[in-house]
N, C-alpha and C. Protein backbone atom coordinates (compact mmCIF):
# COMPACT_ATOMS: atom_id res chain seq x y z
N UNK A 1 -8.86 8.61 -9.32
CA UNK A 1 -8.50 9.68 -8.40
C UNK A 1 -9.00 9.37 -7.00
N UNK A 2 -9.96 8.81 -6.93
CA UNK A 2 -10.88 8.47 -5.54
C UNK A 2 -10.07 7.38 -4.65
N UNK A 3 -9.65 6.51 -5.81
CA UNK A 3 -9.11 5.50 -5.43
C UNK A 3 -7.38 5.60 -4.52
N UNK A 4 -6.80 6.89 -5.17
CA UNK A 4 -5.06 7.53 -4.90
C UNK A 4 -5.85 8.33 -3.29
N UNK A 5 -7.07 8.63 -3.14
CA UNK A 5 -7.59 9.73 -2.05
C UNK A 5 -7.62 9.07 -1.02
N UNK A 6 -8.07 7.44 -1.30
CA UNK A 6 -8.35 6.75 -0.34
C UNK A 6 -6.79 5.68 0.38
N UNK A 7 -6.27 5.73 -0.60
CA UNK A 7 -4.94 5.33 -0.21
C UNK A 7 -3.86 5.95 0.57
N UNK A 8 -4.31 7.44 0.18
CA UNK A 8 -3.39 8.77 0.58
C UNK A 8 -3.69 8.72 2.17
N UNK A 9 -5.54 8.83 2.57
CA UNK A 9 -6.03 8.56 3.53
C UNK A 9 -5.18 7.18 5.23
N UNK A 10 -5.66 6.44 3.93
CA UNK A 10 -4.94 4.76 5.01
C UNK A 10 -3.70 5.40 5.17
N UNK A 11 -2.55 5.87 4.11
CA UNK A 11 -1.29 6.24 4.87
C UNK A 11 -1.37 6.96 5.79
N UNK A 12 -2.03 8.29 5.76
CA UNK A 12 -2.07 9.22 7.24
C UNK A 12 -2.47 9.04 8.21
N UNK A 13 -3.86 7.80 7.83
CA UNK A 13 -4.30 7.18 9.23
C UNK A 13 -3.32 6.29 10.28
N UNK A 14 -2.54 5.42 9.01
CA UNK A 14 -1.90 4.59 9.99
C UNK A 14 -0.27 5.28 10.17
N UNK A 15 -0.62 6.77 9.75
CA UNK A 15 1.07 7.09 9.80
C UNK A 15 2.31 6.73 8.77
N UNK A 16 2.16 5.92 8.02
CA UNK A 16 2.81 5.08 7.12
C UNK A 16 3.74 6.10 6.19
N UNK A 17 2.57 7.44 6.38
CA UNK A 17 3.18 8.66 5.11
C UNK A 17 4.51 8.92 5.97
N UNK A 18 4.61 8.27 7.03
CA UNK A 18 6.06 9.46 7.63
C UNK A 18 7.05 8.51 7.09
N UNK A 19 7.03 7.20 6.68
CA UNK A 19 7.94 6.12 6.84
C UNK A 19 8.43 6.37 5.18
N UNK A 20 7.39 6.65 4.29
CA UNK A 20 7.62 7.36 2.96
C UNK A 20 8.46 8.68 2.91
N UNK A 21 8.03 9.36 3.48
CA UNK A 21 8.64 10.52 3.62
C UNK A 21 10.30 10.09 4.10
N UNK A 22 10.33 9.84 5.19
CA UNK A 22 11.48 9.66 5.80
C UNK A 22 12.55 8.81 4.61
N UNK A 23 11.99 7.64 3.58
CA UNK A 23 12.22 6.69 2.55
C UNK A 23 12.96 7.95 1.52
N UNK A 24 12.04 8.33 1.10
CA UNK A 24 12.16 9.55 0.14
C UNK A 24 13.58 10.35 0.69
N UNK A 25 13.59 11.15 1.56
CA UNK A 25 14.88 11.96 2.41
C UNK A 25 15.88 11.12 1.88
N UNK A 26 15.87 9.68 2.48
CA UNK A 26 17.03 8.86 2.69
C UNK A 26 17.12 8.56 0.97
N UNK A 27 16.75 8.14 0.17
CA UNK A 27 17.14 8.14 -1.29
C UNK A 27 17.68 9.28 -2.09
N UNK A 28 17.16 10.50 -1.68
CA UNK A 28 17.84 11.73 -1.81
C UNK A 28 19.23 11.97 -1.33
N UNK A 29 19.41 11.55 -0.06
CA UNK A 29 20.63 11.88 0.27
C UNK A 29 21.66 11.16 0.32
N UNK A 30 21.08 9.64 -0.32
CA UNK A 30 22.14 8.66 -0.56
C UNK A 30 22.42 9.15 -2.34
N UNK A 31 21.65 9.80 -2.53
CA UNK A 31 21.92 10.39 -3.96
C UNK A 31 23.07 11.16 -4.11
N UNK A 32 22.92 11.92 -2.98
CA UNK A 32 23.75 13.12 -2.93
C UNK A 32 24.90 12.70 -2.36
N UNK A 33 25.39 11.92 -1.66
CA UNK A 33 26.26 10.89 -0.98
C UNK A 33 27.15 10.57 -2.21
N UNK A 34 26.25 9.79 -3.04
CA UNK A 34 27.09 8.94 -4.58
C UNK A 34 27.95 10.11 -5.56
N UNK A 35 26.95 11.11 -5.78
CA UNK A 35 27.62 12.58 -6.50
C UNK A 35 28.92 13.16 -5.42
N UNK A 36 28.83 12.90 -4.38
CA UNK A 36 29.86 13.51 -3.80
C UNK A 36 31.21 12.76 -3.40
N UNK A 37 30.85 11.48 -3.43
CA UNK A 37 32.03 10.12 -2.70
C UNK A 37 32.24 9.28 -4.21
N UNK A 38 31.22 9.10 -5.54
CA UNK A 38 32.06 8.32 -6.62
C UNK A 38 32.40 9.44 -7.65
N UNK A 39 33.41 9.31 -7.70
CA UNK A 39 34.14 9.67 -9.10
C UNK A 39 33.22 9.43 -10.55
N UNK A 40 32.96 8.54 -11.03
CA UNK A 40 32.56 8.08 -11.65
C UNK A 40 31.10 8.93 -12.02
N UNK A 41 30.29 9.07 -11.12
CA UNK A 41 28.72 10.14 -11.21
C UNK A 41 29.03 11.13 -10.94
N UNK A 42 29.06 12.16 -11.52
CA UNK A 42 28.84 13.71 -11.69
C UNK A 42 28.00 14.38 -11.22
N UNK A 43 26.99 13.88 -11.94
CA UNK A 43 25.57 14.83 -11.58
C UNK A 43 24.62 14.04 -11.14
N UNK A 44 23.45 14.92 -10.11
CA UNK A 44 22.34 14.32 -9.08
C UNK A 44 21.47 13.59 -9.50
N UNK A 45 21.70 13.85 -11.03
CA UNK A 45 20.27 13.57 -12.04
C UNK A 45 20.76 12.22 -12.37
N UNK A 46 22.02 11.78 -12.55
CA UNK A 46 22.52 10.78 -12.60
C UNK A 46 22.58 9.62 -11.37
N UNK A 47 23.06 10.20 -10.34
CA UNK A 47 22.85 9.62 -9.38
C UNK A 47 21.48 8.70 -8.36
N UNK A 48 20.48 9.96 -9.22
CA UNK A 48 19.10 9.44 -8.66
C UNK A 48 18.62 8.35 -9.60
N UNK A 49 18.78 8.12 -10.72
CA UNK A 49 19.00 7.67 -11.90
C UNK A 49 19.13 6.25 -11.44
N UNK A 50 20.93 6.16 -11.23
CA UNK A 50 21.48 4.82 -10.67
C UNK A 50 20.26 4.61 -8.88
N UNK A 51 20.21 5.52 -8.39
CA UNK A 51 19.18 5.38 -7.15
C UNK A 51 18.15 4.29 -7.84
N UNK A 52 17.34 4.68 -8.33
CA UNK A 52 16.49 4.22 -9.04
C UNK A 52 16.62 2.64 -9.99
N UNK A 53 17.54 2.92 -10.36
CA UNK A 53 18.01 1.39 -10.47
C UNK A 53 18.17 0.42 -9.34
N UNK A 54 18.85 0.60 -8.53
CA UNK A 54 18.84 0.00 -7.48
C UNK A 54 17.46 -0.36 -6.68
N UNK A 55 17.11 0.62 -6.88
CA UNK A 55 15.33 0.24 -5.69
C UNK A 55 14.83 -0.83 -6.53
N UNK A 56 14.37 -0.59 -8.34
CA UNK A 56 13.50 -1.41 -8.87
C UNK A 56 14.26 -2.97 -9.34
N UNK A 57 15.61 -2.76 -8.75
CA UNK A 57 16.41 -3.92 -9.03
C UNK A 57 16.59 -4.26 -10.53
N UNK A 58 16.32 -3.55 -10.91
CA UNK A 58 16.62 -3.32 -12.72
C UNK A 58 18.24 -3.44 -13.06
N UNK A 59 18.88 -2.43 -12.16
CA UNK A 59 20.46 -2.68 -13.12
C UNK A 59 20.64 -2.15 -14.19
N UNK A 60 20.44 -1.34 -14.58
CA UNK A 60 20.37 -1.03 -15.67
C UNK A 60 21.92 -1.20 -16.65
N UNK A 61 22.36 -0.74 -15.76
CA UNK A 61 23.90 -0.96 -15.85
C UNK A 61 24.87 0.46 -16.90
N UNK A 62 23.98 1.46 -16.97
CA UNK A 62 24.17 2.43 -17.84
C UNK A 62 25.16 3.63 -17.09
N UNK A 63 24.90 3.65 -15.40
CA UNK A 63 24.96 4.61 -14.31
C UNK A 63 25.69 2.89 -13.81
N UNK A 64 27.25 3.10 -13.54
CA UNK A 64 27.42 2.34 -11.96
C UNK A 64 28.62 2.96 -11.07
N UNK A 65 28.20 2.63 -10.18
CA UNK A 65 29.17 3.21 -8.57
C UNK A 65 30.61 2.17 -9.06
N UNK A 66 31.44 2.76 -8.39
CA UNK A 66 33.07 2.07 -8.67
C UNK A 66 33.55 2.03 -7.08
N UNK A 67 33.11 3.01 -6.06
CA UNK A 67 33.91 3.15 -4.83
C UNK A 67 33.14 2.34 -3.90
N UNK A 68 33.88 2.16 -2.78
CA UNK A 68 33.30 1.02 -1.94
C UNK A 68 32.23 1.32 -1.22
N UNK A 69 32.26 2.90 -0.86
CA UNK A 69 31.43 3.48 -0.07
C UNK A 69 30.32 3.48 -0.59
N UNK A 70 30.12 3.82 -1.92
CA UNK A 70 28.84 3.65 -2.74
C UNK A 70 28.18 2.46 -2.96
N UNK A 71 29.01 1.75 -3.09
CA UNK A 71 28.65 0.30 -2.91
C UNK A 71 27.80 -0.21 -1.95
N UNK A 72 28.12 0.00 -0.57
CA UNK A 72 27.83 0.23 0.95
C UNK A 72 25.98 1.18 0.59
N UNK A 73 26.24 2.07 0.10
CA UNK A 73 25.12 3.04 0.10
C UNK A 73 24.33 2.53 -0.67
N UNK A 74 24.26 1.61 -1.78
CA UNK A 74 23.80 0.82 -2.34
C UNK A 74 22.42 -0.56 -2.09
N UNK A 75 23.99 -0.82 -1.36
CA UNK A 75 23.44 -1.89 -0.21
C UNK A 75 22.05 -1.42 0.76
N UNK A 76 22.75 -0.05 1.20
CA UNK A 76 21.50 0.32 2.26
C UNK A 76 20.21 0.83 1.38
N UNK A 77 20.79 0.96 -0.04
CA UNK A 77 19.22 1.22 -0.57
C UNK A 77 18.41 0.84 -1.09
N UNK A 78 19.01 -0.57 -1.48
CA UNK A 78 18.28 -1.72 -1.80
C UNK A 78 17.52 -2.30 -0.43
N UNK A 79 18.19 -2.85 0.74
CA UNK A 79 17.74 -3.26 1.94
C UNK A 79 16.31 -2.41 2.39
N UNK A 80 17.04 -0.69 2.26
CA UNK A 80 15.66 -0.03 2.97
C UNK A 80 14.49 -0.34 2.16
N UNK A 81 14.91 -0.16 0.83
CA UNK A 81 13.91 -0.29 0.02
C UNK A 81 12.95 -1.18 0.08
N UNK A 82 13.16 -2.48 0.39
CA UNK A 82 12.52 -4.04 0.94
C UNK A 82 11.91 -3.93 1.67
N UNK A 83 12.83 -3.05 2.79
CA UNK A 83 11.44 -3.38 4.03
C UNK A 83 10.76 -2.10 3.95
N UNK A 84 10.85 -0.98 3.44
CA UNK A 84 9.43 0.24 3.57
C UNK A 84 8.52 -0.77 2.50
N UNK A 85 8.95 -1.56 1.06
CA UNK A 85 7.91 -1.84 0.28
C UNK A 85 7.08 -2.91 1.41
N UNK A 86 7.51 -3.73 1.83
CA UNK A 86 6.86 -4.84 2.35
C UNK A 86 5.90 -3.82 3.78
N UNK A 87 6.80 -3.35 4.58
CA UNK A 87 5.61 -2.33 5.43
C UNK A 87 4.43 -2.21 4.82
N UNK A 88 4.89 -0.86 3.55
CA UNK A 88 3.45 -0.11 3.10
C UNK A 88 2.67 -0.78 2.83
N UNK A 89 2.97 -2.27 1.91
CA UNK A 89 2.12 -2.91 1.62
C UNK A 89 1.44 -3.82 2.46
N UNK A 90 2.01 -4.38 4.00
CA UNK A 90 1.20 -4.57 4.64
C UNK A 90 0.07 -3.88 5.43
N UNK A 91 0.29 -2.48 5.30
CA UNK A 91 -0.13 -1.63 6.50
C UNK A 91 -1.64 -1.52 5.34
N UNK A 92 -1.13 -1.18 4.07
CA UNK A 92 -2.28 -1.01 3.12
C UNK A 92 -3.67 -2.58 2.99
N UNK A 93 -2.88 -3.58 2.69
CA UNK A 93 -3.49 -4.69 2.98
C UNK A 93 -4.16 -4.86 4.32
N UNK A 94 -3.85 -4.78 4.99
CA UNK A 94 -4.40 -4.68 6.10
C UNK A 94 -5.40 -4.24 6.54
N UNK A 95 -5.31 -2.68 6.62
CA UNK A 95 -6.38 -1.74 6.57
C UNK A 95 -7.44 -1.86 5.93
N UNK A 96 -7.45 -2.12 4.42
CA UNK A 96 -7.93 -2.41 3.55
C UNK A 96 -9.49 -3.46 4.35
N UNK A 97 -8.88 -4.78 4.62
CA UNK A 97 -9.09 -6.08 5.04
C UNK A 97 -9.99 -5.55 6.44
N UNK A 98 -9.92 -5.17 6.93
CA UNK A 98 -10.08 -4.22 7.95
C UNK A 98 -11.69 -3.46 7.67
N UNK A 99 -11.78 -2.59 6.58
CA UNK A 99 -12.71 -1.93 6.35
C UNK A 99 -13.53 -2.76 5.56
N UNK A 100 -13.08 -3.39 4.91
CA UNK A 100 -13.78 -4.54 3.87
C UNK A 100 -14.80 -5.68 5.49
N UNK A 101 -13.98 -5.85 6.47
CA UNK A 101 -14.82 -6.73 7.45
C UNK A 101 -15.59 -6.02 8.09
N UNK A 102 -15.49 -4.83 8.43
CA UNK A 102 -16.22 -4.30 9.36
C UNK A 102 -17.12 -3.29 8.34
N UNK A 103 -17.49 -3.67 6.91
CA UNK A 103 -18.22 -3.38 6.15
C UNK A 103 -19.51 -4.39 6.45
N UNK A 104 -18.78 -5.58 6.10
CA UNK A 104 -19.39 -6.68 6.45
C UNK A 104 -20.00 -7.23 7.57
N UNK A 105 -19.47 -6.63 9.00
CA UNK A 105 -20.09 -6.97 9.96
C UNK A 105 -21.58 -6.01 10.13
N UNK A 106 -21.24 -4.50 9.62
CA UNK A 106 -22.37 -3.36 9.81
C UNK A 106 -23.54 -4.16 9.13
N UNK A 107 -23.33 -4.91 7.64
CA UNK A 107 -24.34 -5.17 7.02
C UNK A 107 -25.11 -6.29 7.51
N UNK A 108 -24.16 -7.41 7.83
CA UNK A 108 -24.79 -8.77 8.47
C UNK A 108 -25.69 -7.91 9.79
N UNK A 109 -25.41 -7.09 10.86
CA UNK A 109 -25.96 -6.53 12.33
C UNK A 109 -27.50 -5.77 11.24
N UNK A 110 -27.24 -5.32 10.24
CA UNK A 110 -27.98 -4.39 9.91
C UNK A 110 -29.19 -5.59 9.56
N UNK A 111 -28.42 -6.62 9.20
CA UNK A 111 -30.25 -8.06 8.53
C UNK A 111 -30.38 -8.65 9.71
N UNK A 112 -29.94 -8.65 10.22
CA UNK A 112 -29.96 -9.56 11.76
C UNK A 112 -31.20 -8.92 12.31
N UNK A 113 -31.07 -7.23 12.48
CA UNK A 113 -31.76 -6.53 13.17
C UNK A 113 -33.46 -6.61 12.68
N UNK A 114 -33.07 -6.63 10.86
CA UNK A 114 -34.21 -7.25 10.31
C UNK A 114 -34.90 -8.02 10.67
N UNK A 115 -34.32 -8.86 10.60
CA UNK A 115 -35.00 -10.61 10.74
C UNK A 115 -36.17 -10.72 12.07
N UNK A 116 -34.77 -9.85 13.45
CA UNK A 116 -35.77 -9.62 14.51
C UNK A 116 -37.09 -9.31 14.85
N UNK A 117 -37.54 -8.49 13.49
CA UNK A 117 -38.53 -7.92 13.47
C UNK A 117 -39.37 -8.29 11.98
N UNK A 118 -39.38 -9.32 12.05
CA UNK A 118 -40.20 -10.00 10.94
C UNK A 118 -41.74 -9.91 11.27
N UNK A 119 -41.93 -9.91 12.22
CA UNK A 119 -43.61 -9.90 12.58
C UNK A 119 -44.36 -8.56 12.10
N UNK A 120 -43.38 -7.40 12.14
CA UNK A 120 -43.80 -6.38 12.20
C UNK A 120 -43.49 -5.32 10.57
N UNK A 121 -43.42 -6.69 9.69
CA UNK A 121 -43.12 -6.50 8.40
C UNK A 121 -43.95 -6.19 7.47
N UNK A 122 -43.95 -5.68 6.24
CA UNK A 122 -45.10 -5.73 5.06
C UNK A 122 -44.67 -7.34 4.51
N UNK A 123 -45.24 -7.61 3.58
CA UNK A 123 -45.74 -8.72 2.39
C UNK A 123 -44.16 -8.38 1.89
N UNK A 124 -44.41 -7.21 1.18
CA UNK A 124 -43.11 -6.38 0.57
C UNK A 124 -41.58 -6.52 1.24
N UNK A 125 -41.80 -6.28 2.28
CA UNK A 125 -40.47 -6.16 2.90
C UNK A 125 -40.11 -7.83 2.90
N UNK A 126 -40.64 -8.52 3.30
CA UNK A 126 -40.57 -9.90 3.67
C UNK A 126 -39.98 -10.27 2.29
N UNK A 127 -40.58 -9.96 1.17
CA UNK A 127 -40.00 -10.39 -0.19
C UNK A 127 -38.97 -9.97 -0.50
N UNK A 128 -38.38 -9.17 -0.27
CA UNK A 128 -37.29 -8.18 -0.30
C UNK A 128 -35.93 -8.93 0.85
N UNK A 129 -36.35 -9.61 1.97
CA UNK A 129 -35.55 -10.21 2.86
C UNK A 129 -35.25 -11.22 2.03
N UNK A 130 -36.15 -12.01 1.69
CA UNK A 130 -36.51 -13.52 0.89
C UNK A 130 -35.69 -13.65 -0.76
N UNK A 131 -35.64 -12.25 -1.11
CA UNK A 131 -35.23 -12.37 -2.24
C UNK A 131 -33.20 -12.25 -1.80
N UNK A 132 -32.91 -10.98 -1.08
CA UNK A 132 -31.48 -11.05 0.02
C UNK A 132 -30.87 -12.40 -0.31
N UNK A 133 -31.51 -13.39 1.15
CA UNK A 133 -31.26 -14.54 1.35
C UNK A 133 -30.86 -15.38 0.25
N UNK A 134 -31.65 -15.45 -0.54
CA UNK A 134 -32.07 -16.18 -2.01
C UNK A 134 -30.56 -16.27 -2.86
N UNK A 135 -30.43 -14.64 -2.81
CA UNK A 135 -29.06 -13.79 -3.62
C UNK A 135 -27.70 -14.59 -2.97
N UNK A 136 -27.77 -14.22 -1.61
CA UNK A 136 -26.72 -14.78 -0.87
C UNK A 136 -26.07 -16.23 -1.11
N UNK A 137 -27.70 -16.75 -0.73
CA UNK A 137 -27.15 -18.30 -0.77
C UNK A 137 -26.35 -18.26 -2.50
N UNK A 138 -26.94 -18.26 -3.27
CA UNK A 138 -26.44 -18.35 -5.02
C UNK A 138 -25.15 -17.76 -4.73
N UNK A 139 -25.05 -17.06 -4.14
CA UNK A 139 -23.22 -15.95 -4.18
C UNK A 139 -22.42 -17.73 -3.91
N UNK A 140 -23.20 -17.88 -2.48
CA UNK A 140 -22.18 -19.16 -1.00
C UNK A 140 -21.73 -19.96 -2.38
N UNK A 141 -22.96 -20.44 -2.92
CA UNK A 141 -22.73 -21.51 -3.70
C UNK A 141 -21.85 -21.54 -4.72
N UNK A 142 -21.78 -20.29 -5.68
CA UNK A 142 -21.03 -20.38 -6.95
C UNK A 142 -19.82 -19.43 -6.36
């Protein structure tokens, strides 16, 4: 759950939720497009159905469009589909990469600041730096 909170988060930060949203609209109404322009689909439930085929590139082949126009609408929903997946997933990667470095920079500034002040250390603390270091290097290495 923490994990869907923090994702939910990066989309609103970087805006990304509108490009979903907007994704979402447009699959709906190419839904409603297919129920209204092919012969062939009847109902919405069907249509979203064949929608759905199309995005995951499955085919199912159970639900298919016959008219050209649908065809066309098809086209555009496979295409959109490509580039919102490749967006979200860069915007997510990214961000991600992002907080993961500047995790990393707080912590490296945070021993740095240490180190500065080694004179003014316990026995304890010093072992505690010593043991850090120790950890680290074994991480570099293996």
């Amino acid at each position: 759950m923490k994990r869907l909170r923090v994702l939910r988060n990066i989309l609103v930060r970087t805006k990304t939720n509108r490009i979903l949203i907007a994704y979402l609209v447009f699959v709906l109404i190419s839904a409603l497009l297919i129920v209204i322009f092919d012969p062939s689909i009847t109902r919405y439930g069907d249509a979203l159905w064949y929608c759905y085929a199309v995005i995951s590139t499955a085919g199912f082949g159970d639900v298919v469009v016959t008219t050209m126009f649908s065809k066309i609408i098809s086209v555009l929903v496979t295409a959109y589909s490509t580039i919102v997946i490749a967006i979200v997933t860069g915007v997510v990667v990214n961000f991600y990469t992002e907080i993961t470095e500047l995790q990393r920079k707080e912590t490296l500034t945070a021993f740095m600041d240490r180190l500065e002040h080694l004179e003014s250390m316990s026995k304890d603390e010093l072992k505690e730096i010593s043991t850090q270091v120790k950890k680290f290097n074994d991480n570099v290495r293996n």
